[in-house]
N, C-alpha and C. Protein backbone atom coordinates (compact mmCIF):
# COMPACT_ATOMS: atom_id res chain seq x y z
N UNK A 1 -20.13 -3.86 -4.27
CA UNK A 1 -18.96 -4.68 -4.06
C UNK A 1 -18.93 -5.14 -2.62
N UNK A 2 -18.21 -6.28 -2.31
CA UNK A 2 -17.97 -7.16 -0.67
C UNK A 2 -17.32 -6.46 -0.49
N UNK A 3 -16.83 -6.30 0.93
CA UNK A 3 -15.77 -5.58 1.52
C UNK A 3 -14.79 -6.04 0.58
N UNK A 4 -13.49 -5.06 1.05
CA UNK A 4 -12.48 -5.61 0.53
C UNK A 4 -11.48 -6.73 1.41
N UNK A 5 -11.01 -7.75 0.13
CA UNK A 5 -10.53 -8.62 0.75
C UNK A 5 -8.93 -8.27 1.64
N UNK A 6 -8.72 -8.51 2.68
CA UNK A 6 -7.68 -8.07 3.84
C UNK A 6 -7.09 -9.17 4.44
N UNK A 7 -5.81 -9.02 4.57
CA UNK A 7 -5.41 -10.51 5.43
C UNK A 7 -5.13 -9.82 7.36
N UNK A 8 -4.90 -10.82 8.12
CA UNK A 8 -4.56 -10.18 9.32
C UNK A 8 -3.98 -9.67 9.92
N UNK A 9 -3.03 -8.87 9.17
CA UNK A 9 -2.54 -7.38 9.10
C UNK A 9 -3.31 -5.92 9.08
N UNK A 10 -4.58 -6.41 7.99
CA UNK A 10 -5.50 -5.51 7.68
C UNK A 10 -4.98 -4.67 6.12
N UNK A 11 -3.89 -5.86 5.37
CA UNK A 11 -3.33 -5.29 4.16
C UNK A 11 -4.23 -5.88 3.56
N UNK A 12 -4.43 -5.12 2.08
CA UNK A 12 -5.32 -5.16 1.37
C UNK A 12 -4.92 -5.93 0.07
N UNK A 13 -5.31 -7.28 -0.32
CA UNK A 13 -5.17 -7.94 -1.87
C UNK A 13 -5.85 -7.24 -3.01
N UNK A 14 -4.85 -6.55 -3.89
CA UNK A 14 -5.04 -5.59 -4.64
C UNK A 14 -5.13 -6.92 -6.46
N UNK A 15 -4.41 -7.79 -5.54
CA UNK A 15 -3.32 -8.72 -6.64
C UNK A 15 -3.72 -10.27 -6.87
N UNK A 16 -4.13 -11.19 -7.77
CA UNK A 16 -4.65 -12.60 -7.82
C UNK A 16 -3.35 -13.19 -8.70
N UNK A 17 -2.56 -13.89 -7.97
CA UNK A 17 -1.76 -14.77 -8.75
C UNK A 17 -2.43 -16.01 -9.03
N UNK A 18 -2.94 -16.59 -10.39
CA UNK A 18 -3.25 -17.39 -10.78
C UNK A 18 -2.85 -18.31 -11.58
N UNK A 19 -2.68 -19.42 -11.07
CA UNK A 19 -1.32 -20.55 -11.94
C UNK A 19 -2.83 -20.99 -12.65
N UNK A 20 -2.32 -21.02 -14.21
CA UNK A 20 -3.40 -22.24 -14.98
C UNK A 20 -2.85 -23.26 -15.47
N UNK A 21 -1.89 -23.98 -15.21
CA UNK A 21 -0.99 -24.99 -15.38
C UNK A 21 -0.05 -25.27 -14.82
N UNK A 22 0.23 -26.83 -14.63
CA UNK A 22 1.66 -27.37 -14.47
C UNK A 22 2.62 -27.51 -15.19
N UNK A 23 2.17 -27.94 -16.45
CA UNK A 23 2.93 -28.54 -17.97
C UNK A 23 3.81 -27.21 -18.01
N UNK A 24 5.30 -27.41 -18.58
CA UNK A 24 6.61 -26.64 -18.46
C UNK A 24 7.24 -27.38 -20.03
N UNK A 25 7.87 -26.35 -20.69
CA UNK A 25 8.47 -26.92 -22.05
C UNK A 25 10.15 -27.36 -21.21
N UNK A 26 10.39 -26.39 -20.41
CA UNK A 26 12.10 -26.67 -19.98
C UNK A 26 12.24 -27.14 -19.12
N UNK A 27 13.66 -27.72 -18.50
CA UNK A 27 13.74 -28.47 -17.49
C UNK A 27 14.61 -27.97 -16.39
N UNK A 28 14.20 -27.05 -16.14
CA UNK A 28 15.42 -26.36 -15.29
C UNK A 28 15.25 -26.82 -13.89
N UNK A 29 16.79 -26.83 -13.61
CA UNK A 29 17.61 -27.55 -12.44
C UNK A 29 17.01 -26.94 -10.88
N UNK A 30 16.26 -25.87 -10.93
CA UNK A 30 15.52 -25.66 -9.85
C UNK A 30 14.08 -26.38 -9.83
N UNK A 31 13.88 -26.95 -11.01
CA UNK A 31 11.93 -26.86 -10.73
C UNK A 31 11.31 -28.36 -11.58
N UNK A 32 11.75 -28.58 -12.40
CA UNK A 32 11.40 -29.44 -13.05
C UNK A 32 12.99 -30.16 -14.05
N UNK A 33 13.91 -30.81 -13.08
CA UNK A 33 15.43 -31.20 -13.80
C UNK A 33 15.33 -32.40 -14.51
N UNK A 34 13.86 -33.18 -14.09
CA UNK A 34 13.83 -33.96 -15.00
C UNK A 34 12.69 -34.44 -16.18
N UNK A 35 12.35 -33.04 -16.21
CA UNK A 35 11.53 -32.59 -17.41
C UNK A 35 10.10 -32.79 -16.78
N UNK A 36 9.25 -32.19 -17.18
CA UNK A 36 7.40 -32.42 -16.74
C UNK A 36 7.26 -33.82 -17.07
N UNK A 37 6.70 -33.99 -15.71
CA UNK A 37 6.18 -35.50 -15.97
C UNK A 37 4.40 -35.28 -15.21
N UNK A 38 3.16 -35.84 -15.91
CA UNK A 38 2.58 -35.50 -15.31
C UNK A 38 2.14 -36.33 -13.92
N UNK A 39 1.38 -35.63 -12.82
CA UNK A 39 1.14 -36.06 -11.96
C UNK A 39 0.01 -36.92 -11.81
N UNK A 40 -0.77 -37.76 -12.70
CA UNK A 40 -1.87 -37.94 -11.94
C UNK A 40 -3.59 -36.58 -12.30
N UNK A 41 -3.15 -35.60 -12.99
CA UNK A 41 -4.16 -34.44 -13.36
C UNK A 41 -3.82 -34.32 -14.44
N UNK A 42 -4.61 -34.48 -14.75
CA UNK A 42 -4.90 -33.88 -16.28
C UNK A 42 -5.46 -32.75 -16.91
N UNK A 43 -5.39 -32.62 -18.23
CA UNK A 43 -5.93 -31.26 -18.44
C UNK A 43 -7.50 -30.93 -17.55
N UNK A 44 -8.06 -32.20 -17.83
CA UNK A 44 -9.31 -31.78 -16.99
C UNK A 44 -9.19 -31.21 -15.64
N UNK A 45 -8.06 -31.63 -14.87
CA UNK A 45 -7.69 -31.12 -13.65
C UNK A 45 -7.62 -29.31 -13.40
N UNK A 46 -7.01 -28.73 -14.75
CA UNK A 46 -7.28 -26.97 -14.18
C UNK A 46 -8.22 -26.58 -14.93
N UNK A 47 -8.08 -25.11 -14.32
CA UNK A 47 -9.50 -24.44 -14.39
C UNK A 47 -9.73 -23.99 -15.75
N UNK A 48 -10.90 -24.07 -15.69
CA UNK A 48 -11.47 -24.01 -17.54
C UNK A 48 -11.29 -22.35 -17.73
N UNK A 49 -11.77 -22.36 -19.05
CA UNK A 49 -11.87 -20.45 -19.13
C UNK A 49 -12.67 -19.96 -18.00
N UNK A 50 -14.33 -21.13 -18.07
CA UNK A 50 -14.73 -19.95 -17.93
C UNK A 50 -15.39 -20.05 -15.96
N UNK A 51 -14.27 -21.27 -16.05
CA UNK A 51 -13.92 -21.24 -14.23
C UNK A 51 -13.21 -20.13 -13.78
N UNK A 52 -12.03 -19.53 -14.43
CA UNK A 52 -11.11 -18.61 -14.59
C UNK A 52 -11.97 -17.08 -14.66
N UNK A 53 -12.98 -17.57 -15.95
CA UNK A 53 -13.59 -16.20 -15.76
C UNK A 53 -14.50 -15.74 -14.64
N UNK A 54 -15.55 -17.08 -13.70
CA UNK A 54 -15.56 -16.95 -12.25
C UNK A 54 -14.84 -16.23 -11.15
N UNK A 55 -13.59 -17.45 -11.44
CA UNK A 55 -13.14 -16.78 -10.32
C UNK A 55 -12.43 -15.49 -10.15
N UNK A 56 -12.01 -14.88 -11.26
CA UNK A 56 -11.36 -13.32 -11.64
C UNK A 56 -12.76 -12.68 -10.99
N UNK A 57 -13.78 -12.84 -11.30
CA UNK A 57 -14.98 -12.22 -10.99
C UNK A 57 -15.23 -12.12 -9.78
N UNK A 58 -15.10 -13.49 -8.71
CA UNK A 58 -14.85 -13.38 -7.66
C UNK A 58 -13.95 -12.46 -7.18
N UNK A 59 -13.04 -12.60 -7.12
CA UNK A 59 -11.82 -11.54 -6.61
C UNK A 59 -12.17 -10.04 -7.07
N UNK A 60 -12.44 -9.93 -7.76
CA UNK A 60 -12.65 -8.29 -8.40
C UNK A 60 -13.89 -7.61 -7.54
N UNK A 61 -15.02 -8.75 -7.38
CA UNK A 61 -15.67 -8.37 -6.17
C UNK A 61 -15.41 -7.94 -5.02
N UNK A 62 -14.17 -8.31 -4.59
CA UNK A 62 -13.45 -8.21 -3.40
C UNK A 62 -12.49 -7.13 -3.57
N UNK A 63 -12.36 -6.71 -4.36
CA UNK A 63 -11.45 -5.43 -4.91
C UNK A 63 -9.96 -5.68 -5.59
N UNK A 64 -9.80 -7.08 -6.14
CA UNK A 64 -8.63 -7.37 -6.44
C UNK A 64 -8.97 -6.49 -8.21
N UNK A 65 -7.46 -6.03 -8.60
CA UNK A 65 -7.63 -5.18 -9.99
C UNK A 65 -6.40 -5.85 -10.86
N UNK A 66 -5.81 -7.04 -10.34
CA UNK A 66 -4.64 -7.46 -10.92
C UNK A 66 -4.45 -8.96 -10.90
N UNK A 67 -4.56 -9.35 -11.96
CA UNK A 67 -4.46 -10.82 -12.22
C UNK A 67 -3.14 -11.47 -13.03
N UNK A 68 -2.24 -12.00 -12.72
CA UNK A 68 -1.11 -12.42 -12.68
C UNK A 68 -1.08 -13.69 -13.02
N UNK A 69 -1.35 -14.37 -14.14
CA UNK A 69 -1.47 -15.50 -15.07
C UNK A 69 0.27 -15.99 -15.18
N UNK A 70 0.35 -17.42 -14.24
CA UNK A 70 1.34 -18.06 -14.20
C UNK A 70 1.01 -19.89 -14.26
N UNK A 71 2.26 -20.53 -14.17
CA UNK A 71 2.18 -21.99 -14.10
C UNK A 71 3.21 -22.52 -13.43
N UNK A 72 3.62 -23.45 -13.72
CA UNK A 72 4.03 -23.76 -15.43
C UNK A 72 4.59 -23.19 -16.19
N UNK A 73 4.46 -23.65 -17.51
CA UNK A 73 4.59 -21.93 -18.49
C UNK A 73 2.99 -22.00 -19.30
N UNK A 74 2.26 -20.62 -18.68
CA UNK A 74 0.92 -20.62 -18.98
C UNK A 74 0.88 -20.41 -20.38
N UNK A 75 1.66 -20.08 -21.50
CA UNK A 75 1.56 -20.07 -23.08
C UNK A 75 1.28 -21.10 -23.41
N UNK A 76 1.74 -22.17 -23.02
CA UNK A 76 1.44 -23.65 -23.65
C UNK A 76 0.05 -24.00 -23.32
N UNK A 77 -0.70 -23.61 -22.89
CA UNK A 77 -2.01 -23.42 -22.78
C UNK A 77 -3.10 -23.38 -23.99
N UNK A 78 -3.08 -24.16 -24.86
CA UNK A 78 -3.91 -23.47 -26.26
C UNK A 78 -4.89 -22.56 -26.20
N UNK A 79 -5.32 -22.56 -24.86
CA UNK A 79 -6.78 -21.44 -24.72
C UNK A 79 -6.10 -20.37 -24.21
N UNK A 80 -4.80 -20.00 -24.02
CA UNK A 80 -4.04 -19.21 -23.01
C UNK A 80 -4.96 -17.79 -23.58
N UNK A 81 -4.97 -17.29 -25.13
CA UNK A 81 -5.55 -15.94 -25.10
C UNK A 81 -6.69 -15.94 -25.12
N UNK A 82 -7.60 -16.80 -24.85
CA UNK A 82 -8.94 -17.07 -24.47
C UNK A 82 -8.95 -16.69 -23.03
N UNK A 83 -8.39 -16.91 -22.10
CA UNK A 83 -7.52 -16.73 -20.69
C UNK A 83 -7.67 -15.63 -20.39
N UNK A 84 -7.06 -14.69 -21.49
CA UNK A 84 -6.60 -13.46 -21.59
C UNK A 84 -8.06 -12.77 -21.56
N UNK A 85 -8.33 -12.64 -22.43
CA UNK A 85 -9.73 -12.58 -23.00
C UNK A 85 -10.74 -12.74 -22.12
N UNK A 86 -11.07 -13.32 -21.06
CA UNK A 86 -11.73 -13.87 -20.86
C UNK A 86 -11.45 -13.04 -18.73
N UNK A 87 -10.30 -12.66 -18.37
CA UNK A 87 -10.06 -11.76 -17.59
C UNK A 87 -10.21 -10.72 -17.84
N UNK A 88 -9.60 -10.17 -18.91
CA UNK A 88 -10.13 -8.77 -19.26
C UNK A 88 -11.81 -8.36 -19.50
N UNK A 89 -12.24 -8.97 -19.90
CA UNK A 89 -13.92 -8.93 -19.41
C UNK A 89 -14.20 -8.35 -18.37
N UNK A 90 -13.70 -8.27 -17.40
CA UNK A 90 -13.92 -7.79 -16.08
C UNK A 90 -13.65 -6.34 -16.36
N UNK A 91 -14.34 -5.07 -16.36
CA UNK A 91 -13.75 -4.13 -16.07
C UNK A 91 -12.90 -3.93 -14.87
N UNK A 92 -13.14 -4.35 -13.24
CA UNK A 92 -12.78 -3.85 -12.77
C UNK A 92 -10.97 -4.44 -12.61
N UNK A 93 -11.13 -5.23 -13.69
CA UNK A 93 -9.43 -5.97 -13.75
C UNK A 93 -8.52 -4.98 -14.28
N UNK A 94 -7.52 -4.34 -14.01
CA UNK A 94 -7.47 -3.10 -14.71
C UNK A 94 -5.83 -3.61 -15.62
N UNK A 95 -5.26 -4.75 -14.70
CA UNK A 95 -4.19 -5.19 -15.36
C UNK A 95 -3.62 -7.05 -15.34
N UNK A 96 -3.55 -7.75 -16.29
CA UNK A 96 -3.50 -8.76 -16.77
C UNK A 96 -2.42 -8.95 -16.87
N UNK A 97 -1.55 -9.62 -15.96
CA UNK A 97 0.15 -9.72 -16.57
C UNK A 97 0.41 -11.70 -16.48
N UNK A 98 1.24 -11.99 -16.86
CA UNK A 98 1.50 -13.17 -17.24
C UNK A 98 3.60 -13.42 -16.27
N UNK A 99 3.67 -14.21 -15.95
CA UNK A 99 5.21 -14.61 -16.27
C UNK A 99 5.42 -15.95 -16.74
N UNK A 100 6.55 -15.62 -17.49
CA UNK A 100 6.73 -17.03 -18.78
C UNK A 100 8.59 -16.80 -18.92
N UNK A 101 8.59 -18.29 -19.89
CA UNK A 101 9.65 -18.60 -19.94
C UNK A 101 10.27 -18.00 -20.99
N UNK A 102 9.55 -17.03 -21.81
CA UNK A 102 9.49 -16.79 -23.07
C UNK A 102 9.74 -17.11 -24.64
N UNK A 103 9.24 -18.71 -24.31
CA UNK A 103 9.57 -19.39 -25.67
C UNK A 103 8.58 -18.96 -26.35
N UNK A 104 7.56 -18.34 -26.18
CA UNK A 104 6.57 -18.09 -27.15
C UNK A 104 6.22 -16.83 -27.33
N UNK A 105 7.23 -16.16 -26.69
CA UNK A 105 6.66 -14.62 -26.82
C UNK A 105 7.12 -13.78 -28.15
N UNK A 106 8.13 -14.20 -28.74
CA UNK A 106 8.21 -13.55 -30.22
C UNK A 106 6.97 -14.18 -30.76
N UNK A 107 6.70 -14.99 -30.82
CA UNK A 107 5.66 -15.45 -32.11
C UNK A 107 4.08 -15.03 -31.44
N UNK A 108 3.80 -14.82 -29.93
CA UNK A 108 2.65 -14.72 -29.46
C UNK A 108 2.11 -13.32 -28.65
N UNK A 109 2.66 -12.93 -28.61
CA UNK A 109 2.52 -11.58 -27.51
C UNK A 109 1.97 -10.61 -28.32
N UNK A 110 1.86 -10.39 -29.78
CA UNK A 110 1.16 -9.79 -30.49
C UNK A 110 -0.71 -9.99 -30.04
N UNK A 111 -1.11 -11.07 -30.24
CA UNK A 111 -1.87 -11.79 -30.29
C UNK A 111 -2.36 -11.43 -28.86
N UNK A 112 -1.68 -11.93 -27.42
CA UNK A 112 -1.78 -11.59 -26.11
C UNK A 112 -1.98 -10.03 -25.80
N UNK A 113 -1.40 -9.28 -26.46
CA UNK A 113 -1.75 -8.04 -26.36
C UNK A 113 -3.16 -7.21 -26.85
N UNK A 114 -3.49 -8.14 -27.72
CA UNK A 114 -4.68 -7.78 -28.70
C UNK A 114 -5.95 -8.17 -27.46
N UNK A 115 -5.91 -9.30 -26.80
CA UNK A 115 -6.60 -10.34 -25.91
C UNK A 115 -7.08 -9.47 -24.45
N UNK A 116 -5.80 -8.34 -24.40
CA UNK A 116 -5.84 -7.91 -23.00
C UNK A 116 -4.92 -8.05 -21.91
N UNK A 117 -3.71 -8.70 -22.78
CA UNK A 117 -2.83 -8.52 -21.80
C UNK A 117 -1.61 -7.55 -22.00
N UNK A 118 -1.80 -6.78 -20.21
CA UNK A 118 -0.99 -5.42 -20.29
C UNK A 118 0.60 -5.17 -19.73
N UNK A 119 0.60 -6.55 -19.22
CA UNK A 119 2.52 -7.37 -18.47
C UNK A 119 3.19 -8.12 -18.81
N UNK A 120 4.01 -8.35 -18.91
CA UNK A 120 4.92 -9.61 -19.10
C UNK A 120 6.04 -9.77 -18.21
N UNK A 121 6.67 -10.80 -17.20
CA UNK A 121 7.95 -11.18 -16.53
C UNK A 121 7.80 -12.28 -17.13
N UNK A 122 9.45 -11.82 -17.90
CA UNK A 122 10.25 -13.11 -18.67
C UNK A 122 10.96 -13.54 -17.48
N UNK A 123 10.97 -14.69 -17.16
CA UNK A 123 12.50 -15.48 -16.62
C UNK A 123 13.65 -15.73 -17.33
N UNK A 124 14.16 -15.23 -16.97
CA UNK A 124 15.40 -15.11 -17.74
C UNK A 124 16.69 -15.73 -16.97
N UNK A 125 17.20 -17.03 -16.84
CA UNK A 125 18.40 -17.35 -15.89
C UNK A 125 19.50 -17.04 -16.05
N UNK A 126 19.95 -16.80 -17.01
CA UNK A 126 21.51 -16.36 -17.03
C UNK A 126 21.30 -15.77 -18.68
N UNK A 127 22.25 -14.98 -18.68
CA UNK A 127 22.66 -14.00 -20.16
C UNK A 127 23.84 -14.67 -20.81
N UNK A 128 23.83 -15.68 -20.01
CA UNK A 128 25.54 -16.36 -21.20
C UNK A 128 24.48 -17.66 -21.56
N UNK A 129 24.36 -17.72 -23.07
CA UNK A 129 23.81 -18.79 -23.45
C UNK A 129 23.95 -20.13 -23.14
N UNK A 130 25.19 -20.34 -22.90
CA UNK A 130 25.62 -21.46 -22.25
C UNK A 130 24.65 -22.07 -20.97
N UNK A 131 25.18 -20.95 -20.20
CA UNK A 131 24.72 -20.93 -19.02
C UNK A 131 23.22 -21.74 -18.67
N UNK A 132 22.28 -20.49 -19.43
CA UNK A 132 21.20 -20.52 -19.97
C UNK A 132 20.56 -21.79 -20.33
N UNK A 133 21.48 -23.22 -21.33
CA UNK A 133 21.03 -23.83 -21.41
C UNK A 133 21.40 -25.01 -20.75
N UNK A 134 22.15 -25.01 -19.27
CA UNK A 134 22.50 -25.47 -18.43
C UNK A 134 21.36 -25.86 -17.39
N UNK A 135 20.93 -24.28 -17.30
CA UNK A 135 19.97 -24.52 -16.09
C UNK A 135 18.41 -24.73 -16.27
N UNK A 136 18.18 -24.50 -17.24
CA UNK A 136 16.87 -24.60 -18.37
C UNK A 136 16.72 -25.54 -19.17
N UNK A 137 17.73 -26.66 -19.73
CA UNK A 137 17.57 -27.85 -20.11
C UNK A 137 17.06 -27.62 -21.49
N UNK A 138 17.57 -26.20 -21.90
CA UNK A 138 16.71 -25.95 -23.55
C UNK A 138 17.64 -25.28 -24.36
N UNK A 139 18.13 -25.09 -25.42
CA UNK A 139 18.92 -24.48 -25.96
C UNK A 139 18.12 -23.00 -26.58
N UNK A 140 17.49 -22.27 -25.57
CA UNK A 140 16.70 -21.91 -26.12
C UNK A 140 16.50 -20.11 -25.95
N UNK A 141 17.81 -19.46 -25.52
CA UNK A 141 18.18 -18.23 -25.12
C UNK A 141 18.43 -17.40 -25.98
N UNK A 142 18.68 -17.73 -27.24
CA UNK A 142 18.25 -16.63 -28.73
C UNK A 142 16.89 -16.29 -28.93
N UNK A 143 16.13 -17.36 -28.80
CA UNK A 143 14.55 -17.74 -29.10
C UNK A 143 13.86 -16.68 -28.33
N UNK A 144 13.93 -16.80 -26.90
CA UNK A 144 13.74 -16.18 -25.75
C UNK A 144 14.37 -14.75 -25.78
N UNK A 145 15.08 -14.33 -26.12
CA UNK A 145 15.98 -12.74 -25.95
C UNK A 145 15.49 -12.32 -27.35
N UNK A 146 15.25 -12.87 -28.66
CA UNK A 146 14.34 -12.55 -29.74
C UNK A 146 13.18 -12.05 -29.45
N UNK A 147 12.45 -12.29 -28.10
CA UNK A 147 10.98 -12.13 -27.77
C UNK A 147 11.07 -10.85 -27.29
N UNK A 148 12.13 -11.15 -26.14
CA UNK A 148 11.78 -9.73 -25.43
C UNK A 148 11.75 -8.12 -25.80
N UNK A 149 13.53 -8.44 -27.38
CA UNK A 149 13.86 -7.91 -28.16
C UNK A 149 12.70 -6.66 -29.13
N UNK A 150 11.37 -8.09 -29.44
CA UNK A 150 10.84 -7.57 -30.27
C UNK A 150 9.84 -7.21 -29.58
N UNK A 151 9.86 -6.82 -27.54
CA UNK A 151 8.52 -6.55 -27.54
C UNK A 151 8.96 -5.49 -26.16
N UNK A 152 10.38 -5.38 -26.10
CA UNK A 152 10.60 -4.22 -25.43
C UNK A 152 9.77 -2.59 -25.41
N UNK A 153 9.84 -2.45 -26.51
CA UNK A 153 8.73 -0.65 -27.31
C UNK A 153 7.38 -1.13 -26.42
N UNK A 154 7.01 -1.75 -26.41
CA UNK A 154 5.08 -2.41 -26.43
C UNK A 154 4.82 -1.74 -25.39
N UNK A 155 5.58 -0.63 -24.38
CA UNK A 155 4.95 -0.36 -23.35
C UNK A 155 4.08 -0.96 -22.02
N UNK A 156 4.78 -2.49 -21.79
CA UNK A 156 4.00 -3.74 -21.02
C UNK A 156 4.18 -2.94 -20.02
N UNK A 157 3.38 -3.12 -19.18
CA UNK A 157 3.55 -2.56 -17.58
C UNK A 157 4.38 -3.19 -16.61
């Protein structure tokens, strides 16, 4: 292995936050209020699997053990558990976590779990539905609290 990677502190990156998208289903009033529009990149624009599976490889060389799959919302990704899949390969990756909006996590996190992934941070903006679909631009806080509902037990890290 390379040394380990250190910033100029001499603290050590244990951790790879990796956005694989821009594209967002909601429109919330901090980030995207007037819904994803794209920029100019296209899908061809991010990194493929098995650029992803590079560069995880890279970093793990360097002693990173934690890869943190974000965007966007990285579910909308059709290859997202290919993603998954495709980090976990790495032995020395020891944990795969994701944060999402959780529109897809009742119907997908089965599947993501099977793939290799061992985290999940839901965003969650407010607990009054209302609220919820105020600042998120989605009516979509049953959908979302259904997910977490059914995946609380799963032991995510």
């Amino acid at each position: 292995m390379a040394s380990q990677l250190t910033d100029a502190f001499a603290r050590k990156f244990y951790y790879l936050r990796l956005s694989i998208t821009d594209v967002c289903n909601f429109r919330c009033t901090y980030c995207l209020p007037d819904g994803y529009k794209p920029g100019g990149v296209t899908n061809n624009g991010f990194l493929t699997v098995d650029e992803i599976r590079r560069v995880t490889r890279a970093f793990a060389s360097l002693g990173t053990e934690k890869v943190r799959l974000t965007g966007g919302e990285p579910s909308l990704r059709r290859d997202f558990t290919d993603i998954i899949a495709a980090v976990g390969e790495n032995d020395a990756i020891r944990q795969i976590a994701v944060t999402t909006n959780g529109y897809r996590l009742a119907r997908d996190a089965a599947n993501w779990r099977e793939a290799g992934l061992t985290g999940v941070n839901v965003s969650v903006d407010s607990l009054d539905a209302r609220q919820f679909h105020a600042i998120t631009g989605q009516d979509k806080f049953r959908q979302v609290m259904a997910g977490i509902d059914r995946n609380k037990g799963h032991n995510w890290d």
